[in-house]
C-alpha atoms as a PDB file:
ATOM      1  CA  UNK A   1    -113.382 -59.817 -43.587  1.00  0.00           C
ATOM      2  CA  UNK A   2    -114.748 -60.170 -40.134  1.00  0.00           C
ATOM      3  CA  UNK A   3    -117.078 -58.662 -38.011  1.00  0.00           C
ATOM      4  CA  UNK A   4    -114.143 -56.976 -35.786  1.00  0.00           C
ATOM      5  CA  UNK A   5    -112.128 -55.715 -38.683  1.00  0.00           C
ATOM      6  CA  UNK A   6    -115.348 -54.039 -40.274  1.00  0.00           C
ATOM      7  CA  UNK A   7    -115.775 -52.440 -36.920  1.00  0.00           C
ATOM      8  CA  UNK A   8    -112.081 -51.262 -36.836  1.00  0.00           C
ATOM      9  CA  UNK A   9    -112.465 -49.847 -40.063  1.00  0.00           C
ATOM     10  CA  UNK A  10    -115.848 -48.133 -39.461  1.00  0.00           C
ATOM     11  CA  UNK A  11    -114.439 -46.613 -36.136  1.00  0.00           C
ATOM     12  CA  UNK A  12    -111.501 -45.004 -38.160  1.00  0.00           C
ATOM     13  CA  UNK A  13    -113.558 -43.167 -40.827  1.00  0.00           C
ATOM     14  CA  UNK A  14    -115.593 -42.212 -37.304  1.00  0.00           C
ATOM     15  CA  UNK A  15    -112.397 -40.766 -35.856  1.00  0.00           C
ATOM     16  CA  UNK A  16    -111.239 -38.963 -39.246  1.00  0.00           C
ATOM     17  CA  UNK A  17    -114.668 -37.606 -40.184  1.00  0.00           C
ATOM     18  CA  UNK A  18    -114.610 -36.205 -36.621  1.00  0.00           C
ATOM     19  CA  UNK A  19    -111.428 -34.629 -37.000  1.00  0.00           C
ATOM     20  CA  UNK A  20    -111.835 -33.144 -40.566  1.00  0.00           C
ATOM     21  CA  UNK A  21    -115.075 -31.244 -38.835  1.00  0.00           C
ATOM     22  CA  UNK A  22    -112.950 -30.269 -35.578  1.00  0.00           C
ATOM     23  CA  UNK A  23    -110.426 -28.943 -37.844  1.00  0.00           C
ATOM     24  CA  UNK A  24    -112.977 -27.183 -39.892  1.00  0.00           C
ATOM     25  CA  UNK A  25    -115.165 -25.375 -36.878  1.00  0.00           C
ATOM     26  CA  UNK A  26    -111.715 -24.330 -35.516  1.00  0.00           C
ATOM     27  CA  UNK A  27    -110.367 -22.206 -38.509  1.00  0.00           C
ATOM     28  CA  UNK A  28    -114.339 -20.837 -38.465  1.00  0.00           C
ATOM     29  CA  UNK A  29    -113.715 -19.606 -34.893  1.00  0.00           C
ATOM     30  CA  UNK A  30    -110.185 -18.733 -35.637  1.00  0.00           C
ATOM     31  CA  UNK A  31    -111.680 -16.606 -38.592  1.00  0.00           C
ATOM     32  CA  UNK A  32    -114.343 -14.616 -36.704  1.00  0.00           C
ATOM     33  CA  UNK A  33    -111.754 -14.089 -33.832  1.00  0.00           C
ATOM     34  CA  UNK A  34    -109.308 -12.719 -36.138  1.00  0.00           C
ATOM     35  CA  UNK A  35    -112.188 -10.214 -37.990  1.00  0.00           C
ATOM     36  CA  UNK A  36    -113.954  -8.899 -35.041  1.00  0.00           C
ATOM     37  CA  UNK A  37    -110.562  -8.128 -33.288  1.00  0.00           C
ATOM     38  CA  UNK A  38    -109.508  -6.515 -36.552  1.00  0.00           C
ATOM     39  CA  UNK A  39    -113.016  -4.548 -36.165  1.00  0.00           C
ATOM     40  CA  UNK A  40    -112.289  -3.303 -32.507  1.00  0.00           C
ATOM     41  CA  UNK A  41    -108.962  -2.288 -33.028  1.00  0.00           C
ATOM     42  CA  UNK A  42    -109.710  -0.317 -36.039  1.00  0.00           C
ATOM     43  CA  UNK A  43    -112.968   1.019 -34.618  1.00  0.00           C
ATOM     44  CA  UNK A  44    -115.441  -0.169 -36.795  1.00  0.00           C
ATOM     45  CA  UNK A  45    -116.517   2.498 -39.120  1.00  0.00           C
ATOM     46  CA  UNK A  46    -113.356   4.774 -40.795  1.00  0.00           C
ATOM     47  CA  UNK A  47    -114.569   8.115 -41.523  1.00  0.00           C
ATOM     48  CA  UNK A  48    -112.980  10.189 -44.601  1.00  0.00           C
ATOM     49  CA  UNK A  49    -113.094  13.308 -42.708  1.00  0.00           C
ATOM     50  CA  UNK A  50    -111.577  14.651 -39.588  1.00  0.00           C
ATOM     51  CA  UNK A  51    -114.795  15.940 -37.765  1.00  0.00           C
ATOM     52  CA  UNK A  52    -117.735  14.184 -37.437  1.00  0.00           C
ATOM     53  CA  UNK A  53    -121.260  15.584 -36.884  1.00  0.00           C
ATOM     54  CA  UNK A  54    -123.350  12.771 -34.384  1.00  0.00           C
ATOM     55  CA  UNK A  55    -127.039  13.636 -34.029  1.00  0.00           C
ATOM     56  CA  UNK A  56    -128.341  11.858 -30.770  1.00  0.00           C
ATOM     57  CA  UNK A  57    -131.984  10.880 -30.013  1.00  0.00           C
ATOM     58  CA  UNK A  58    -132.750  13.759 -27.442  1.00  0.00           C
ATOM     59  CA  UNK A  59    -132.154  16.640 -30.187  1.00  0.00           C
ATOM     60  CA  UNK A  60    -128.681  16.896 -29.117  1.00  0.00           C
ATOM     61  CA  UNK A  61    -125.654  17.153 -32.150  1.00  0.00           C
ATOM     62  CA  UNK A  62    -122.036  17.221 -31.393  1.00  0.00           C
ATOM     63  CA  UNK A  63    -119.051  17.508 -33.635  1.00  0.00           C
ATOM     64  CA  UNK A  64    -115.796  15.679 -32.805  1.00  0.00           C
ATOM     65  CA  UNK A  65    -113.894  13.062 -33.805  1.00  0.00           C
ATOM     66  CA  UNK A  66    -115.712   9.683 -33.706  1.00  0.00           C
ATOM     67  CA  UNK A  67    -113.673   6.100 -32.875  1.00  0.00           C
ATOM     68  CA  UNK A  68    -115.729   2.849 -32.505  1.00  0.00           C
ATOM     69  CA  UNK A  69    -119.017   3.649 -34.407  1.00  0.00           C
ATOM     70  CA  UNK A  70    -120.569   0.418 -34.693  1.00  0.00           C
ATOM     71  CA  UNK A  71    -119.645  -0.612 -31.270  1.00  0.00           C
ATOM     72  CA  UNK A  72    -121.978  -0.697 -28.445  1.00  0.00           C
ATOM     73  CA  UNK A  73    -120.561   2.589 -26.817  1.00  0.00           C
ATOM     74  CA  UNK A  74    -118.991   4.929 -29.533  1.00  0.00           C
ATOM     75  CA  UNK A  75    -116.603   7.250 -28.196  1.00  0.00           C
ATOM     76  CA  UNK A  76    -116.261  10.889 -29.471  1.00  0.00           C
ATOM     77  CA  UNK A  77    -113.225  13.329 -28.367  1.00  0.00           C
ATOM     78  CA  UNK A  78    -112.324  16.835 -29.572  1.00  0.00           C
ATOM     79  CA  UNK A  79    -115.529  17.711 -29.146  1.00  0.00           C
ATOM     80  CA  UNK A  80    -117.759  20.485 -30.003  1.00  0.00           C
ATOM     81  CA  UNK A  81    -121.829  21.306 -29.913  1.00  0.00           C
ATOM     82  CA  UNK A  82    -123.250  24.607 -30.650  1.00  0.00           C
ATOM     83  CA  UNK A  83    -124.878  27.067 -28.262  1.00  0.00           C
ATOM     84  CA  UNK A  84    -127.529  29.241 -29.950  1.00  0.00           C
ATOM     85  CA  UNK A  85    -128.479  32.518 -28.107  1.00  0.00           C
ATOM     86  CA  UNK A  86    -131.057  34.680 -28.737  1.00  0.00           C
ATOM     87  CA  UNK A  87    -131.013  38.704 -27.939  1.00  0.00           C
ATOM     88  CA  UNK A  88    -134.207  39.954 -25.623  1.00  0.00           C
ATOM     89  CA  UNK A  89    -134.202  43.622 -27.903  1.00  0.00           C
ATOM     90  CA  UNK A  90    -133.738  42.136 -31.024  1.00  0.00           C
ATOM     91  CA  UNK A  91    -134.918  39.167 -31.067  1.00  0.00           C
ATOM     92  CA  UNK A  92    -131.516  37.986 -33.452  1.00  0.00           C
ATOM     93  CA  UNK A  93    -130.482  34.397 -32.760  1.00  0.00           C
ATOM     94  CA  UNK A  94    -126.514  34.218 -32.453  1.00  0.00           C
ATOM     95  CA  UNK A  95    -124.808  30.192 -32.761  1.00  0.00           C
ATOM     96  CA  UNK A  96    -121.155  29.879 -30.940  1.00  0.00           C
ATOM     97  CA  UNK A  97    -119.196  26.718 -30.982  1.00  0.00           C
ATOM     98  CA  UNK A  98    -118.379  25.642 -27.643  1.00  0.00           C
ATOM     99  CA  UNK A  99    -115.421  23.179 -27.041  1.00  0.00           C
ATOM    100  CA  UNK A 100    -116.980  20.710 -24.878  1.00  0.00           C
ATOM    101  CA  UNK A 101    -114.454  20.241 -21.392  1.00  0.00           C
ATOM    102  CA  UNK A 102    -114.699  23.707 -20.124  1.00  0.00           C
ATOM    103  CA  UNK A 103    -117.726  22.038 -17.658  1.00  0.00           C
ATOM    104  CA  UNK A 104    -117.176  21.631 -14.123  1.00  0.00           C
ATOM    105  CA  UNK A 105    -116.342  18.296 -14.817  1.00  0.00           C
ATOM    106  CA  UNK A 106    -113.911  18.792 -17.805  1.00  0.00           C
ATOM    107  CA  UNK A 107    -114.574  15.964 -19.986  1.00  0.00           C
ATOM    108  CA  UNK A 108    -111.924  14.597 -22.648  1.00  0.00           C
ATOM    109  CA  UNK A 109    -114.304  12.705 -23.984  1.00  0.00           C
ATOM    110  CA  UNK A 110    -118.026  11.181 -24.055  1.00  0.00           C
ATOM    111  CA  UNK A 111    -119.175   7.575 -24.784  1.00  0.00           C
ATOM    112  CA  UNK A 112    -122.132   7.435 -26.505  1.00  0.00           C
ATOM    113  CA  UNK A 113    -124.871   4.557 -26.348  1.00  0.00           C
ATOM    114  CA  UNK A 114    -125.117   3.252 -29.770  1.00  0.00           C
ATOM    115  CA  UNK A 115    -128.784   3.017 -29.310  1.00  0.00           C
ATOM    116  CA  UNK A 116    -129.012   6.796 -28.812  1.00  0.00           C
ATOM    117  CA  UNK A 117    -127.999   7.594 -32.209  1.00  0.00           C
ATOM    118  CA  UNK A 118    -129.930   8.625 -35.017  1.00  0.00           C
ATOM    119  CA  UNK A 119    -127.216   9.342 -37.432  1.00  0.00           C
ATOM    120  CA  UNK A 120    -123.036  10.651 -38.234  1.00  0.00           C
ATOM    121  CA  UNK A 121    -122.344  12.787 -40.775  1.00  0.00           C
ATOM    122  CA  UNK A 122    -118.745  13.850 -42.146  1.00  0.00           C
ATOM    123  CA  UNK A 123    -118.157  17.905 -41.501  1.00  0.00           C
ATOM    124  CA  UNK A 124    -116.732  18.819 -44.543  1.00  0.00           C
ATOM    125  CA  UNK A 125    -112.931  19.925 -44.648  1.00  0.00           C
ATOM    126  CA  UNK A 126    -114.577  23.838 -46.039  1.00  0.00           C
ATOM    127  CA  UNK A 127    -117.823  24.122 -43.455  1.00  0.00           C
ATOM    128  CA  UNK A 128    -118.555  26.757 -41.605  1.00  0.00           C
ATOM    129  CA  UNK A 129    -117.974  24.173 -38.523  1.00  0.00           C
ATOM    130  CA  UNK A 130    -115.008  23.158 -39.677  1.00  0.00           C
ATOM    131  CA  UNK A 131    -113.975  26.275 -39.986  1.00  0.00           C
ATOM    132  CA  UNK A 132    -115.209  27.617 -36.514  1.00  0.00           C
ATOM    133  CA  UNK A 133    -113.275  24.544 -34.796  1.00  0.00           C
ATOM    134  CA  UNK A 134    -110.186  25.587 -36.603  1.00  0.00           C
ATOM    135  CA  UNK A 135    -110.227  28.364 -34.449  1.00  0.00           C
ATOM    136  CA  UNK A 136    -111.804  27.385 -31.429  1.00  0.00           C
ATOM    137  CA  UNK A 137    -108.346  24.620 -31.875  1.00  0.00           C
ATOM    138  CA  UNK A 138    -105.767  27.631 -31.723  1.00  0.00           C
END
């Protein structure tokens, strides 16, 4: 064998080794391409109820339906917060369920920074907030 041949030969495992790896860090990319666009289009998190409740960092809590938790800007629609109101005489608190989009504005929806919060809960299918949107919803 000469020096050229073992040269030749040493180049080609080179070139195959090479391509083995390319072939392997592609189906890797391919892979994580393929679950993060599964992730995105199925918004992330799947709840098991309709409603969610999302408390936020400033005190805030809204009910709605949450798509994209786990995203970097959540988006919840059909949504509701709660307005408590307190009578002067009395002193008796009273909570009403306001459907968020009656503001100047009229929102459809709000995007949330993922940052901002704290934790979702499911509203159960038999809550009183379930319930109260049920209405609001007619």
């Amino acid at each position: 064998m000469t020096l050229s041949t073992m040269t030749r030969e040493s180049a080609g495992g080179t070139v195959r080794t090479l391509w083995i790896v390319g072939c392997i860090i592609c189906m890797v990319i391919g892979v994580a391409i393929g679950y993060f666009a599964d992730r995105v289009q199925h918004g992330f998190t799947a709840f098991s109820t309709q409603y969610q409740a999302v408390l936020l960092s400033n005190g805030a809590v809204y009910y709605g339906k949450l798509a994209g938790y786990g995203s970097p800007h959540p988006m919840l629609t059909d949504t509701f917060y709660i307005l408590s109101k307190t009578d002067p005489n009395t002193k008796e608190t009273t909570n009403i369920l306001v459907k968020r989009g009656k503001e100047l504005h009229e929102p459809d929806r709000m995007y949330l920074n993922a940052n901002q919060i704290i934790f979702v809960e499911p509203v159960g299918t038999t809550s009183k907030v379930a319930h109260l949107i049920t209405e609001a919803s007619r």
